[in-house]
Protein backbone atom coordinates (compact mmCIF):
# COMPACT_ATOMS: atom_id res chain seq x y z
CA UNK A 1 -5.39 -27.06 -31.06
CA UNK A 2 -6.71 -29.79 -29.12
CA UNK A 3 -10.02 -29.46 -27.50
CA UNK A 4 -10.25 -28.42 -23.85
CA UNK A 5 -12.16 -30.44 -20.67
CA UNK A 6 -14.01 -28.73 -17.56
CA UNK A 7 -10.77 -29.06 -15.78
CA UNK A 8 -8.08 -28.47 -18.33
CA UNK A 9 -9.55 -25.02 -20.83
CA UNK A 10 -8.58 -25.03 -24.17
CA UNK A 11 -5.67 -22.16 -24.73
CA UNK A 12 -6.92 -19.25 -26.00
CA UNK A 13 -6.28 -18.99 -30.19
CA UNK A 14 -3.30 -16.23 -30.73
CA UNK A 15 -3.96 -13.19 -32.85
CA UNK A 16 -1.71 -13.54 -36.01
CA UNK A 17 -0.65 -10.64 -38.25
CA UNK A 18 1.27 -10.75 -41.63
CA UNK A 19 3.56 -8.47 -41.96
CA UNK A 20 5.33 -8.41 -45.32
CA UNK A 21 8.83 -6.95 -45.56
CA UNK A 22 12.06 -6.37 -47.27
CA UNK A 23 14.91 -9.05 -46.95
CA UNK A 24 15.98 -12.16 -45.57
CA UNK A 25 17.55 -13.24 -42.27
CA UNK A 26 20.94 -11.33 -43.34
CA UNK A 27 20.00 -8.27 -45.12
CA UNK A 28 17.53 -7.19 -42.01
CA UNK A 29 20.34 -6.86 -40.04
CA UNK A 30 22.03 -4.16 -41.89
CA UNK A 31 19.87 -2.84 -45.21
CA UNK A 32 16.73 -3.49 -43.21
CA UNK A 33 17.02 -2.66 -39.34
CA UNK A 34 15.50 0.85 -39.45
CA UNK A 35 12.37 -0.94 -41.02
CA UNK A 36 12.16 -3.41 -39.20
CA UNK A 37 13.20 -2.07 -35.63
CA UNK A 38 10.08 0.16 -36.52
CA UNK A 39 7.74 -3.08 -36.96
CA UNK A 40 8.76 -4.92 -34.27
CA UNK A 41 8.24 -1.40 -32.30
CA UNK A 42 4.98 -1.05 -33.39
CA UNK A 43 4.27 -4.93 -32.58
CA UNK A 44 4.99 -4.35 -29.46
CA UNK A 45 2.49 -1.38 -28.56
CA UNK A 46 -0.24 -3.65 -30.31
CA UNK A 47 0.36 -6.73 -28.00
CA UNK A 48 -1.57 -7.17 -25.06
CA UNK A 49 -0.80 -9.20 -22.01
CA UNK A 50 -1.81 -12.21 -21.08
């Protein structure tokens, strides 16, 4: 990230999280959702705003 000035702060560095999981871009959609749907659901409690 490029470094910040007086008058332009540097953005803040975003939290990162790896989640590993079953599939690939077509099976989540159908073999997968009920796993994922609950990861992205628990994703979403964990994020804070801005």
């Amino acid at each position: 990230m490029p470094a910040g000035s007086e008058d332009h702060p540097s953005p803040a560095e975003p939290a990162h999280r790896v989640r590993t999981l079953p599939g690939d871009h077509f099976t989540i959609l159908f073999r997968h959702a009920d796993l994922i749907s609950a990861n992205l659901h628990d994703w979403t409690t964990e994020v804070q705003p801005l």
